[in-house]
Protein backbone atom coordinates (compact mmCIF):
# COMPACT_ATOMS: atom_id res chain seq x y z
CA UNK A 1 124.53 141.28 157.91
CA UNK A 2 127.27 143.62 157.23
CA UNK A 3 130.02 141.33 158.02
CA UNK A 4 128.71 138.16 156.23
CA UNK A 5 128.26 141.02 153.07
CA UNK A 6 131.97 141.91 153.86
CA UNK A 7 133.26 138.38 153.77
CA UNK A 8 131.48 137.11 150.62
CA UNK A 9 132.49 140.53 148.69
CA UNK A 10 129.21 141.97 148.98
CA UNK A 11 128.17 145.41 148.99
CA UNK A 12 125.76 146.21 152.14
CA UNK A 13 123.12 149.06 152.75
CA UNK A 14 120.71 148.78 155.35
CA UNK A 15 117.03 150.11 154.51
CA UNK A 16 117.22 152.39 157.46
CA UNK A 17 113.75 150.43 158.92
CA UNK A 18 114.78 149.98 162.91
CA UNK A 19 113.01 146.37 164.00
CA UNK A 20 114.02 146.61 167.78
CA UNK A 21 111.32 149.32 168.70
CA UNK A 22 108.82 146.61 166.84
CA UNK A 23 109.86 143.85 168.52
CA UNK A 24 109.88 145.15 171.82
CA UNK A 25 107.00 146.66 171.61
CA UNK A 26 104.19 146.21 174.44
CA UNK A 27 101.60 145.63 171.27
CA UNK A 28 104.04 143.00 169.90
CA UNK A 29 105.00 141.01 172.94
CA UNK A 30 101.35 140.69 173.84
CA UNK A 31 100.51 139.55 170.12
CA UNK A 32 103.17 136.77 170.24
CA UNK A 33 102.19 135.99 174.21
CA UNK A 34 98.39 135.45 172.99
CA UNK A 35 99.52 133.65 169.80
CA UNK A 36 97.31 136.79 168.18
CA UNK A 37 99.21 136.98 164.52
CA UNK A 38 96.40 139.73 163.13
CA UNK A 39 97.72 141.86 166.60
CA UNK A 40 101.02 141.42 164.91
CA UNK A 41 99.60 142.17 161.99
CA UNK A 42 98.16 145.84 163.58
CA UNK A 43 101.77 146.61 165.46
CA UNK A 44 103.73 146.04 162.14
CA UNK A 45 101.72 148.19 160.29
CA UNK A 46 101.86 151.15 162.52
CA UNK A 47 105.22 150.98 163.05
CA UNK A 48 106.01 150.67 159.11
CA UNK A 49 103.92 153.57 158.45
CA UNK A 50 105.99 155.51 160.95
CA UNK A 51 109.47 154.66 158.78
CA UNK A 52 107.95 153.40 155.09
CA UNK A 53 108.27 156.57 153.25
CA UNK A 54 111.99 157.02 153.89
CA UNK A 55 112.68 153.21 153.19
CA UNK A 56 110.72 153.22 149.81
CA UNK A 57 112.43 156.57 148.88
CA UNK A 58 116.03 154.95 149.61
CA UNK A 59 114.88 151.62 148.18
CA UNK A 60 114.11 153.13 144.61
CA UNK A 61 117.43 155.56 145.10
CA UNK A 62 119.63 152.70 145.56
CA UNK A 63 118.35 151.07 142.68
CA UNK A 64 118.21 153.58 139.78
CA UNK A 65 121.84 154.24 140.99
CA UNK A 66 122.99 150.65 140.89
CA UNK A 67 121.08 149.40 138.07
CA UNK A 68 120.97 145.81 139.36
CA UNK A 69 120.35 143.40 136.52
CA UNK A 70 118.03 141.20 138.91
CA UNK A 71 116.70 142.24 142.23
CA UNK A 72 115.65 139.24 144.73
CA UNK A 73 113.01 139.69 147.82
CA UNK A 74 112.26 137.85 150.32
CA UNK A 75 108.81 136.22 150.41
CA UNK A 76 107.68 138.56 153.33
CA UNK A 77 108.38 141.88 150.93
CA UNK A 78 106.83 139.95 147.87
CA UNK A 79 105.05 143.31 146.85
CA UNK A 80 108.75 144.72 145.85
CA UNK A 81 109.09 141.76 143.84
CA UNK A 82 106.05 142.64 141.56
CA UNK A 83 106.57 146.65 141.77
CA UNK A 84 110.21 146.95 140.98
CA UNK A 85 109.44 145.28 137.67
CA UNK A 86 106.55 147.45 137.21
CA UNK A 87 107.89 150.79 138.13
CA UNK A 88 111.48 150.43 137.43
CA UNK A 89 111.71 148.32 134.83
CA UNK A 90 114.21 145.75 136.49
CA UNK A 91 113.73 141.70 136.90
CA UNK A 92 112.59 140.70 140.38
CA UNK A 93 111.93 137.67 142.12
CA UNK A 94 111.56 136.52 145.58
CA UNK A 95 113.42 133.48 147.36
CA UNK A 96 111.81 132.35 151.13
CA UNK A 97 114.25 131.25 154.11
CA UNK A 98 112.33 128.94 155.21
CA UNK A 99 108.89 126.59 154.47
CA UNK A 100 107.06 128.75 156.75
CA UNK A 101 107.37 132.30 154.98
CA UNK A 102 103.97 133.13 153.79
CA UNK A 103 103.64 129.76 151.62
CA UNK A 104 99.82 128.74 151.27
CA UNK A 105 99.49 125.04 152.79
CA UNK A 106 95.68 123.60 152.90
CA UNK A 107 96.76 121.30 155.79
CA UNK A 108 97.94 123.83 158.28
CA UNK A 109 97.10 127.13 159.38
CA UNK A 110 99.26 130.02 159.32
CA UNK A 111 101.56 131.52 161.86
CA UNK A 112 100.33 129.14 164.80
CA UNK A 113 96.58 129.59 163.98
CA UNK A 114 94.93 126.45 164.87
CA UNK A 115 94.62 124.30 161.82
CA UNK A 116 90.96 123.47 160.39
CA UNK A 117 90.02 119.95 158.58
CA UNK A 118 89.06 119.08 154.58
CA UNK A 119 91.55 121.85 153.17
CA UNK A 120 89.71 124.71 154.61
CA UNK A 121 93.06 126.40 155.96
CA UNK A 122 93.23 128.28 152.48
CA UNK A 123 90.23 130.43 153.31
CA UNK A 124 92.78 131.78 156.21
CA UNK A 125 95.63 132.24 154.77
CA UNK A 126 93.62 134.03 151.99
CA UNK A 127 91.61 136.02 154.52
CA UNK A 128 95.11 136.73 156.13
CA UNK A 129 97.22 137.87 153.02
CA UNK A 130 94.49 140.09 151.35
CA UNK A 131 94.52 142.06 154.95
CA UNK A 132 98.27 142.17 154.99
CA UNK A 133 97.89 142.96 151.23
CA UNK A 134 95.19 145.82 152.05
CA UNK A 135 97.38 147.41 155.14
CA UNK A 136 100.60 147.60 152.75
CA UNK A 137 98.75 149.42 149.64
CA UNK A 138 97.39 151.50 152.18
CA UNK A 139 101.04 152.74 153.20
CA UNK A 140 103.54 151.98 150.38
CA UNK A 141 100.99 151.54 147.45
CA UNK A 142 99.91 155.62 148.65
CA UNK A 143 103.32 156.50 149.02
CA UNK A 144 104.56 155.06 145.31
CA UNK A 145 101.44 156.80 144.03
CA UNK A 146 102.91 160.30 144.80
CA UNK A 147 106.70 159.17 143.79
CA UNK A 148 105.77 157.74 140.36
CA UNK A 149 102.14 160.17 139.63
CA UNK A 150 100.60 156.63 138.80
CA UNK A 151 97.77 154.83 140.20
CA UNK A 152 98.24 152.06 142.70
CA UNK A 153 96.45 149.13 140.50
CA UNK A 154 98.80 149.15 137.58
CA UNK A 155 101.68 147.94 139.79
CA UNK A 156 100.79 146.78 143.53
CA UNK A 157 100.16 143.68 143.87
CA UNK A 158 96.22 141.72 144.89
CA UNK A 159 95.66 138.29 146.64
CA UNK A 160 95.45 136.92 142.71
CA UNK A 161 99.11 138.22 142.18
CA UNK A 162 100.17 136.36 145.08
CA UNK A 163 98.69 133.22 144.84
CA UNK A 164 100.41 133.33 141.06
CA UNK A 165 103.70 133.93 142.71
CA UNK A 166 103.64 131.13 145.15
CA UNK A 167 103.09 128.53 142.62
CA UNK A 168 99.02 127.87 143.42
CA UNK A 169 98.61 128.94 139.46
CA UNK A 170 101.24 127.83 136.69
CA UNK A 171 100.96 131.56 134.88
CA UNK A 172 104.05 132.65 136.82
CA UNK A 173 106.06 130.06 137.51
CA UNK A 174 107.05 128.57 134.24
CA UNK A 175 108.46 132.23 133.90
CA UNK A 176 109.70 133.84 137.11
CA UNK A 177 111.58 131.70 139.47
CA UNK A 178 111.20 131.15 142.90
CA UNK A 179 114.46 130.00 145.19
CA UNK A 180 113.33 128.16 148.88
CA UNK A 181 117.14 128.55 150.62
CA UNK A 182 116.77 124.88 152.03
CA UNK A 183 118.33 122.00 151.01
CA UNK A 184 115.64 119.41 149.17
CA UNK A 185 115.66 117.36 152.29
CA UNK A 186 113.18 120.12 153.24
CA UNK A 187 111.05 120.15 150.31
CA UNK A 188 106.89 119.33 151.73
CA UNK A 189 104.60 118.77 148.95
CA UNK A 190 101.76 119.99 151.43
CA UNK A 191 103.29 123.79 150.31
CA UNK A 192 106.27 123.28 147.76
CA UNK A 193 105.22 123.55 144.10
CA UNK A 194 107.35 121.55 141.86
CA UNK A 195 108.59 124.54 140.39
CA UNK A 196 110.09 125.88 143.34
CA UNK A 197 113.86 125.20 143.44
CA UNK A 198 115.44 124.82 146.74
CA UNK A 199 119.25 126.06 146.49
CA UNK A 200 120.95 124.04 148.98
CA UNK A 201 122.02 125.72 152.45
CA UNK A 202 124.64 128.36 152.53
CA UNK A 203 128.17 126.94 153.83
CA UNK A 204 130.23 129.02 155.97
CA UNK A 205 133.83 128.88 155.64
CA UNK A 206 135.17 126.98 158.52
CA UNK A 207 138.09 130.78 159.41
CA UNK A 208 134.85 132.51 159.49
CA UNK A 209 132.71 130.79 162.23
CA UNK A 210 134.74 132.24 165.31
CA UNK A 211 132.88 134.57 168.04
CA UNK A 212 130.47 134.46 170.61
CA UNK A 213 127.82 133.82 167.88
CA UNK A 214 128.96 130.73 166.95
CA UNK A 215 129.64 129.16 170.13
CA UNK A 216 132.48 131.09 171.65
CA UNK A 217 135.95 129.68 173.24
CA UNK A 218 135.69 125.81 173.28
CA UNK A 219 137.97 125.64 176.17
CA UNK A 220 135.52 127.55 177.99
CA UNK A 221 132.27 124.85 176.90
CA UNK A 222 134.97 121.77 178.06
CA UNK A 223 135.28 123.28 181.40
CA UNK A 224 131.55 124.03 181.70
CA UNK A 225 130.95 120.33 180.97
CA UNK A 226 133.48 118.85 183.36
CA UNK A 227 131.77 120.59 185.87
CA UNK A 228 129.69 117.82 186.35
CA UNK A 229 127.00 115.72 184.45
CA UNK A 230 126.39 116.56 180.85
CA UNK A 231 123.01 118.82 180.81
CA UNK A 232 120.05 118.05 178.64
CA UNK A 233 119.45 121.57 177.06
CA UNK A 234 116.12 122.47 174.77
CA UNK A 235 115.93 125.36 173.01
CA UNK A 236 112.94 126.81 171.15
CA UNK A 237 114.81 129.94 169.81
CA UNK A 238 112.02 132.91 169.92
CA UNK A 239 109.31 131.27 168.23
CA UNK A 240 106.10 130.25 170.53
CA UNK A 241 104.37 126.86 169.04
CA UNK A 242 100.76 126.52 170.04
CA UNK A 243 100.86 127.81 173.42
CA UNK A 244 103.58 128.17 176.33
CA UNK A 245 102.07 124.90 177.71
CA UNK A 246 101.65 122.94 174.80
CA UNK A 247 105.69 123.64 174.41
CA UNK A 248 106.20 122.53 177.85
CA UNK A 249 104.29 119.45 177.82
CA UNK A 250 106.51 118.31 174.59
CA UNK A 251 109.59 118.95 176.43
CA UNK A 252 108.41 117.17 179.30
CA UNK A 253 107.08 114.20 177.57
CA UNK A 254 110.31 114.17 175.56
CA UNK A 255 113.07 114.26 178.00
């Protein structure tokens, strides 16, 4: 992140919050091995109570020194989108990466859940967000108590607030915009409102995509594949679809 910042003339500060203790966590690996998303849920939450104070505390530093003229969140810190406003008295909004980030679809479950018939997946993804919703007031809605001497309800967000800010009410979004950073090749009407505006992807300039991360030497890749016949490669990334067999049976049935 710091040298994409660099090369678009961006200033970068990291929030300080360390994700590779999370990640490899024994309570998270078993959560994404079992497919368990509310085991997630636990692991993230004791882990961000262990570093939340001192990322809230730099969070609200950095911005009464900048004095951004709009702040923009991602959809999986959309409390700091209705906070910031709140507390600080600066514009927020939040943009999602992708269709999957926390947008409420009544055809399919969240996070890998299986999905249920006639609509019924919005009871879960309720059920879900208003116990993510709970966990974070619990941590930062406390902790923003004691910084501002105000009381959590007047400016932490409830499962109302979010369903306004993901477009399932029309209060918000004739107002407060919400970016999807897709092209609108992606857009699904099962979960994209038509008020949601999807940006367009982000080019890179062709100098900048050298390194191992985009694909290393080529002369090295030509060599590899005149070593013999041209391998059929699938790649799931680190995401886990249904289950470890269901993934393997697609590739299988594909190939």
């Amino acid at each position: 992140y710091k040298d994409l910042s660099a090369a678009f003339g961006v200033p970068f500060l990291s929030n300080g919050m360390p994700m590779q203790p999370l990640l490899l966590s024994e309570e998270t690996i078993q959560a994404n091995t079992s497919n368990n998303f509310t085991g997630f849920l636990t692991a993230l939450a004791a882990h961000t109570g262990k570093h939340l104070g001192a990322l809230t505390k730099r969070v609200m530093a950095t911005l009464e020194k900048e004095t951004p003229d709009v702040v923009i969140c991602s959809t999986n810190h959309f409390p700091d989108a209705v906070w910031i406003p709140i507390i600080l008295g600066i514009p927020a909004f939040t943009c999602a990466l992708s269709g999957q980030d926390f947008h409420p679809n009544a055809k399919k479950a969240p996070f890998g859940l299986p999905s249920l018939p006639f609509g019924l997946n919005s009871f879960v993804w309720k059920s879900l967000v208003k116990r993510y919703l709970a966990s974070m007031r619990a941590l930062q809605g406390t902790l923003l108590e004691e910084f501002t001497g105000r009381p959590s309800a007047e400016f932490f967000p409830d499962l109302p607030d979010w369903l306004d800010l993901h477009g399932e009410t029309d209060r918000l979004t004739s107002t407060v915009p919400y970016w999807i950073l897709l092209g609108e090749a992606f857009r699904d009407p099962a979960w994209a409102k038509p008020s949601f505006t999807f940006v367009g992807d982000l080019p890179e300039a062709e100098d900048f995509e050298q390194g191992e991360e985009f694909g290393g030497s080529q002369a090295e890749l030509e060599r590899f594949f005149a070593q013999g016949v041209a391998p059929v490669y699938i790649g799931w990334g680190s995401m886990v679809c249904q289950t470890s067999k269901w993934m393997t049976l697609l590739a299988v049935r594909t190939l």
